[in-house]
N, C-alpha and C. Protein backbone atom coordinates (compact mmCIF):
# COMPACT_ATOMS: atom_id res chain seq x y z
N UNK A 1 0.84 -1.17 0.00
CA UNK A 1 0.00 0.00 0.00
C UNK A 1 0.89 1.24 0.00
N UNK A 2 1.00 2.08 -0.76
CA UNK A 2 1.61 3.41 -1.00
C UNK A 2 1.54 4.37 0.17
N UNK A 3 2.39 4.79 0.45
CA UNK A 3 2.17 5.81 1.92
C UNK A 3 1.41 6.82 1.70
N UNK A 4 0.59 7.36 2.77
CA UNK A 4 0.25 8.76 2.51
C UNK A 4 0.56 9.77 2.13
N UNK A 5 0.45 10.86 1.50
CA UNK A 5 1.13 11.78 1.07
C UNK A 5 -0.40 13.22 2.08
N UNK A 6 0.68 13.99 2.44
CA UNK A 6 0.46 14.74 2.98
C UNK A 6 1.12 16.08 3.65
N UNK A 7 0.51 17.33 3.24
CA UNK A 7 1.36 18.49 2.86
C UNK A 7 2.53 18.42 2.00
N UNK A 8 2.24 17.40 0.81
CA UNK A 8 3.46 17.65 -0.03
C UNK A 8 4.47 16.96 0.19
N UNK A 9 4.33 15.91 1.37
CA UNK A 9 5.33 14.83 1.83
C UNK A 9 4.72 13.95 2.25
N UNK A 10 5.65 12.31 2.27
CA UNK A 10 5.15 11.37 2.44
C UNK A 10 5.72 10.63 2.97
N UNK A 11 5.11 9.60 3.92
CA UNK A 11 5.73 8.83 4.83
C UNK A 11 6.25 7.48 4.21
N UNK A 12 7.70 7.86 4.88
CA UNK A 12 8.70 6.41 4.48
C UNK A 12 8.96 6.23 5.80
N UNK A 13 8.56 4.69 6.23
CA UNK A 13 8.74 4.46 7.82
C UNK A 13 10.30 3.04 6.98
N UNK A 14 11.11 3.51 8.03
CA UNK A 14 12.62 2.71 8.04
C UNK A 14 12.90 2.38 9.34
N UNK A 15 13.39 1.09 9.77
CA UNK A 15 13.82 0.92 10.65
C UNK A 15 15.23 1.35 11.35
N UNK A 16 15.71 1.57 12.32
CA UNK A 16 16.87 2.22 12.66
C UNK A 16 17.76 1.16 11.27
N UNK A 17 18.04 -0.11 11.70
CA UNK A 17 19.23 -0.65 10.88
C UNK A 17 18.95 -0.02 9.34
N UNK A 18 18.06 -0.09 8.84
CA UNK A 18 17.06 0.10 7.60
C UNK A 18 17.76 1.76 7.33
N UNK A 19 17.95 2.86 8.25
CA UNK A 19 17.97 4.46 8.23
C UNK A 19 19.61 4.26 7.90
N UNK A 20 20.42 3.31 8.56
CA UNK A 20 21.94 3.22 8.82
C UNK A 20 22.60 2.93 7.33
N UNK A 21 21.42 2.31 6.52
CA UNK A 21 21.85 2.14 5.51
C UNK A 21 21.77 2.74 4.48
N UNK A 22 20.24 3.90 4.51
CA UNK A 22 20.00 4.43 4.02
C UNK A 22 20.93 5.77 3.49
N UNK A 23 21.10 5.59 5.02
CA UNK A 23 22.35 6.96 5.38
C UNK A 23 23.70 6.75 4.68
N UNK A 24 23.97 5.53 4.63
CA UNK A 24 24.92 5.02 3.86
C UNK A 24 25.19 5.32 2.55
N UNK A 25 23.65 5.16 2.09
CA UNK A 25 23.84 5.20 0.68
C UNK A 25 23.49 6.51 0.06
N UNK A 26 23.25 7.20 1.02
CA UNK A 26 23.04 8.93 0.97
C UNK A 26 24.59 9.42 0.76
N UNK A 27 25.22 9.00 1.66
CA UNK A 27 26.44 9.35 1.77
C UNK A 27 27.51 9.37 0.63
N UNK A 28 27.17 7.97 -0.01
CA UNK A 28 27.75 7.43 -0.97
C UNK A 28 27.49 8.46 -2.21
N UNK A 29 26.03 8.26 -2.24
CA UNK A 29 25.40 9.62 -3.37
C UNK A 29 25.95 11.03 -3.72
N UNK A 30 26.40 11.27 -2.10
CA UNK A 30 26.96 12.56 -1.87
C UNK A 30 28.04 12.93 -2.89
N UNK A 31 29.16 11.24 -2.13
CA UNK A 31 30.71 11.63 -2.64
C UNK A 31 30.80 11.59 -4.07
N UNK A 32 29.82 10.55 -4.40
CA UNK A 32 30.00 10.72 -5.97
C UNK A 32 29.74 11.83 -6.57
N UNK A 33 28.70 12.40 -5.81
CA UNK A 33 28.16 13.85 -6.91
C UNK A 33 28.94 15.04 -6.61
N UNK A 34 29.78 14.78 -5.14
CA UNK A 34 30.62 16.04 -4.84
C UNK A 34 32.29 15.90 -6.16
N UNK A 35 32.53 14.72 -6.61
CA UNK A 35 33.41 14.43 -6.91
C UNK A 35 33.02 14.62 -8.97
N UNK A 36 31.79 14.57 -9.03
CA UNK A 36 31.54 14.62 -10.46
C UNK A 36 30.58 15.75 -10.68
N UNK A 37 29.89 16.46 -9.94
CA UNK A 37 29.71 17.50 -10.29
C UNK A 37 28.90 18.02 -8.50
N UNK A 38 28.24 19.22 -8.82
CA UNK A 38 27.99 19.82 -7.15
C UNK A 38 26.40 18.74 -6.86
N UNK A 39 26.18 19.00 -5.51
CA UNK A 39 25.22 17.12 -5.42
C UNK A 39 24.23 18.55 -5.12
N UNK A 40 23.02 17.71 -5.29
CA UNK A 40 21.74 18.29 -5.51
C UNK A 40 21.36 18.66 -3.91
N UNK A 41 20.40 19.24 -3.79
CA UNK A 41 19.82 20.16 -2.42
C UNK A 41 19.08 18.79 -1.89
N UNK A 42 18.17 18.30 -3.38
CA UNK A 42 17.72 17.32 -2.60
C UNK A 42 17.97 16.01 -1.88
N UNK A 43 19.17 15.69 -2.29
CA UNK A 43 20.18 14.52 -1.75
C UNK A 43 20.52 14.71 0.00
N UNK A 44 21.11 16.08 -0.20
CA UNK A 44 21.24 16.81 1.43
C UNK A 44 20.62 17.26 1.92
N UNK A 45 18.68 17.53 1.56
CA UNK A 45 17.47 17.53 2.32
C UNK A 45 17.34 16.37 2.87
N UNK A 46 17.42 15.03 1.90
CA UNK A 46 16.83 14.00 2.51
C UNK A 46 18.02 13.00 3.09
N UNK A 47 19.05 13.50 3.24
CA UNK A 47 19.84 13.06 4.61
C UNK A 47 19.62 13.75 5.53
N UNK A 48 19.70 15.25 5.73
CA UNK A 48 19.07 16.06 7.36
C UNK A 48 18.13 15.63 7.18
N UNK A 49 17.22 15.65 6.90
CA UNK A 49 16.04 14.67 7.40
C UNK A 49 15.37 13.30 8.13
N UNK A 50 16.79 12.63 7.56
CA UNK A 50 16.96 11.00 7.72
C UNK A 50 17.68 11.43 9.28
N UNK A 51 18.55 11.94 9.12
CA UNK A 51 19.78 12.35 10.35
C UNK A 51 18.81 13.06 11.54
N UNK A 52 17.66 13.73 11.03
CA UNK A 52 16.86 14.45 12.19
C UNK A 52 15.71 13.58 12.72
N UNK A 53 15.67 12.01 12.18
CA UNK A 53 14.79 11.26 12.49
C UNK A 53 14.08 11.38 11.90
N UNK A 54 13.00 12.33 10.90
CA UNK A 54 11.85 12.42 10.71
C UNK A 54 11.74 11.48 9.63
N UNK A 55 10.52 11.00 9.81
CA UNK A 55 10.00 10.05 8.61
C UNK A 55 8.69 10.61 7.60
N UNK A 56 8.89 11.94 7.30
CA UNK A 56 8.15 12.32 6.05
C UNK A 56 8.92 12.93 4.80
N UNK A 57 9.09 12.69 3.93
CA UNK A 57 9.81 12.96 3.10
C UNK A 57 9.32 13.28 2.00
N UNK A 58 9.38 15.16 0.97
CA UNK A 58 8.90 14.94 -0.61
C UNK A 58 9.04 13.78 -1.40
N UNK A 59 8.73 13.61 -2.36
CA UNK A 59 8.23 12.29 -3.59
C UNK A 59 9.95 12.53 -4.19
N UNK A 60 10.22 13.75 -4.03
CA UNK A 60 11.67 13.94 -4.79
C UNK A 60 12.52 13.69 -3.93
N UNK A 61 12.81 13.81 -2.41
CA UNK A 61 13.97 13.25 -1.57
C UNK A 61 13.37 11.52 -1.66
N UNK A 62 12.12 10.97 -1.59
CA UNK A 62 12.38 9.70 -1.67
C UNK A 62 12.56 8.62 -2.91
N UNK A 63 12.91 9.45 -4.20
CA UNK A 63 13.08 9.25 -4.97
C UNK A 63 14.55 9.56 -5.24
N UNK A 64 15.08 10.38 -4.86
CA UNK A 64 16.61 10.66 -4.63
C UNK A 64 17.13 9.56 -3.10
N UNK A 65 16.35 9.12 -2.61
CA UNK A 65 17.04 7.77 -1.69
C UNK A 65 16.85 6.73 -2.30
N UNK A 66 15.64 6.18 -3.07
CA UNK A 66 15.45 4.88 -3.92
C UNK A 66 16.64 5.32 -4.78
N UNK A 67 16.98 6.10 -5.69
CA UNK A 67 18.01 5.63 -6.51
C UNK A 67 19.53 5.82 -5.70
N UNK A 68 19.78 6.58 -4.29
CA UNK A 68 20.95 6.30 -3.50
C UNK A 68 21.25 4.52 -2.99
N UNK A 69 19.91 4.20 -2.64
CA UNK A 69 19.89 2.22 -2.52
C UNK A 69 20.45 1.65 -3.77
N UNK A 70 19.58 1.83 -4.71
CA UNK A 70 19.96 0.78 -5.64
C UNK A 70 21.39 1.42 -6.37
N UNK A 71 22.18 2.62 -6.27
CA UNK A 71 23.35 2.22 -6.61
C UNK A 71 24.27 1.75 -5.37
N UNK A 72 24.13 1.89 -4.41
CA UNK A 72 25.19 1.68 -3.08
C UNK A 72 24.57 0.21 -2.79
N UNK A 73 23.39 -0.43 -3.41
CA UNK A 73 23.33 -1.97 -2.97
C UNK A 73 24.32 -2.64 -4.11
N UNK A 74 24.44 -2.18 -4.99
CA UNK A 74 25.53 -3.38 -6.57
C UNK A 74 26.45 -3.45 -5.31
N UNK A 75 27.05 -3.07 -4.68
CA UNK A 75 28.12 -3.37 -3.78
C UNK A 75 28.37 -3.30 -2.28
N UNK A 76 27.38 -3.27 -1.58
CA UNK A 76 26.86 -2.98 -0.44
C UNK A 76 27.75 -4.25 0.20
N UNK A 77 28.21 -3.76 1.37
CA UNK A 77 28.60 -4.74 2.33
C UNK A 77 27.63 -5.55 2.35
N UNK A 78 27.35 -6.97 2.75
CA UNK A 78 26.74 -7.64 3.46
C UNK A 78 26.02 -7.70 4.31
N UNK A 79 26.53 -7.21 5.38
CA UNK A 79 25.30 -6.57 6.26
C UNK A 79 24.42 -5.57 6.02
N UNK A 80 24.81 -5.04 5.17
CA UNK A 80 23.80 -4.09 4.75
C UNK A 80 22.36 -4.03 3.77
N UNK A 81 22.86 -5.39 2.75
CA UNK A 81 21.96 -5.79 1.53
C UNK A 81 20.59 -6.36 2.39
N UNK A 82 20.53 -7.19 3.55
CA UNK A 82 18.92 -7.01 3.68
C UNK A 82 18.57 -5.88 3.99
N UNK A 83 18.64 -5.11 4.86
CA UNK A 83 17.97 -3.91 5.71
C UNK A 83 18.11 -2.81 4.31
N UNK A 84 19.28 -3.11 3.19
CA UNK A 84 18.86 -1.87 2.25
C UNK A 84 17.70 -2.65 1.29
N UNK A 85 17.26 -3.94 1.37
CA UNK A 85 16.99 -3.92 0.46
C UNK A 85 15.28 -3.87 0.98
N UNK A 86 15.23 -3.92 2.40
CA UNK A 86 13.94 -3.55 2.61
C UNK A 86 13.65 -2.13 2.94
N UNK A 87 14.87 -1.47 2.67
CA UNK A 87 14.40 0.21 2.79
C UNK A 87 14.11 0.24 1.02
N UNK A 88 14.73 -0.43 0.41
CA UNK A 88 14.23 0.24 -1.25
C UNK A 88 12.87 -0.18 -1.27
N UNK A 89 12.20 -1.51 -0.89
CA UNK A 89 10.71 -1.63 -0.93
C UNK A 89 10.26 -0.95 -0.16
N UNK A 90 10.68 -0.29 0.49
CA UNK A 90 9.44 0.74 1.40
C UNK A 90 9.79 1.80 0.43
N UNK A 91 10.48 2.44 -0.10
CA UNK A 91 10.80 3.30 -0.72
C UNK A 91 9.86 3.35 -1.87
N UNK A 92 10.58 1.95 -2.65
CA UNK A 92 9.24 2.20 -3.97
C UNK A 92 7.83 1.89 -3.89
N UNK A 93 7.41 1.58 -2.71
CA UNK A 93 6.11 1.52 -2.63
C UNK A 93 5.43 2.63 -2.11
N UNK A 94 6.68 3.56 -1.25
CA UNK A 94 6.20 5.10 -1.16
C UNK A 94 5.83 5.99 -2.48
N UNK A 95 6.21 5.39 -3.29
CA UNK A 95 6.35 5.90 -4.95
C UNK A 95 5.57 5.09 -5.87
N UNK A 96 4.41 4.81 -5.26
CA UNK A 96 3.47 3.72 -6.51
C UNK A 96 2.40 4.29 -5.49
């Protein structure tokens, strides 16, 4: 079932391990885009966000974390590939 959307944002519920990874792959997003060109506002909205706990997020920061998962999972540590891979289904089902 697709999350609510409300005031223009929408709820992506992640579990702490689930946020650790997320954050991960935020991070990852970062260096690449700091290193190939300047990284978008919305990449570093929806890490302070992630980092401030909150779990409502625009359609565009959770769409800028679904595609931070699926490139930081091709190579994701191990410990990380379940908990990211159940933050990308919460993700794209925030987005359907």
């Amino acid at each position: 079932m697709p999350a609510p959307v409300r005031d223009g944002t929408t709820l992506l519920e992640v579990s702490r391990e689930e946020a650790w990874v997320v954050h991960a792959a935020l991070m990852e997003q970062l260096r690449t885009a700091a290193a190939d060109r300047d990284p978008d506002a919305v990449e570093v909205d929806a890490l302070d966000r992630l980092d401030d706990a909150r779990d409502r997020f625009t359609l565009e920061q959770v769409r800028a974390i679904r595609d931070a998962l699926v490139e930081y999972l091709v190579d994701a540590p191990l410990r990380d590939r379940q908990p990211g891979r159940r933050a990308l289904r919460t993700a794209d089902s925030a987005l359907n």
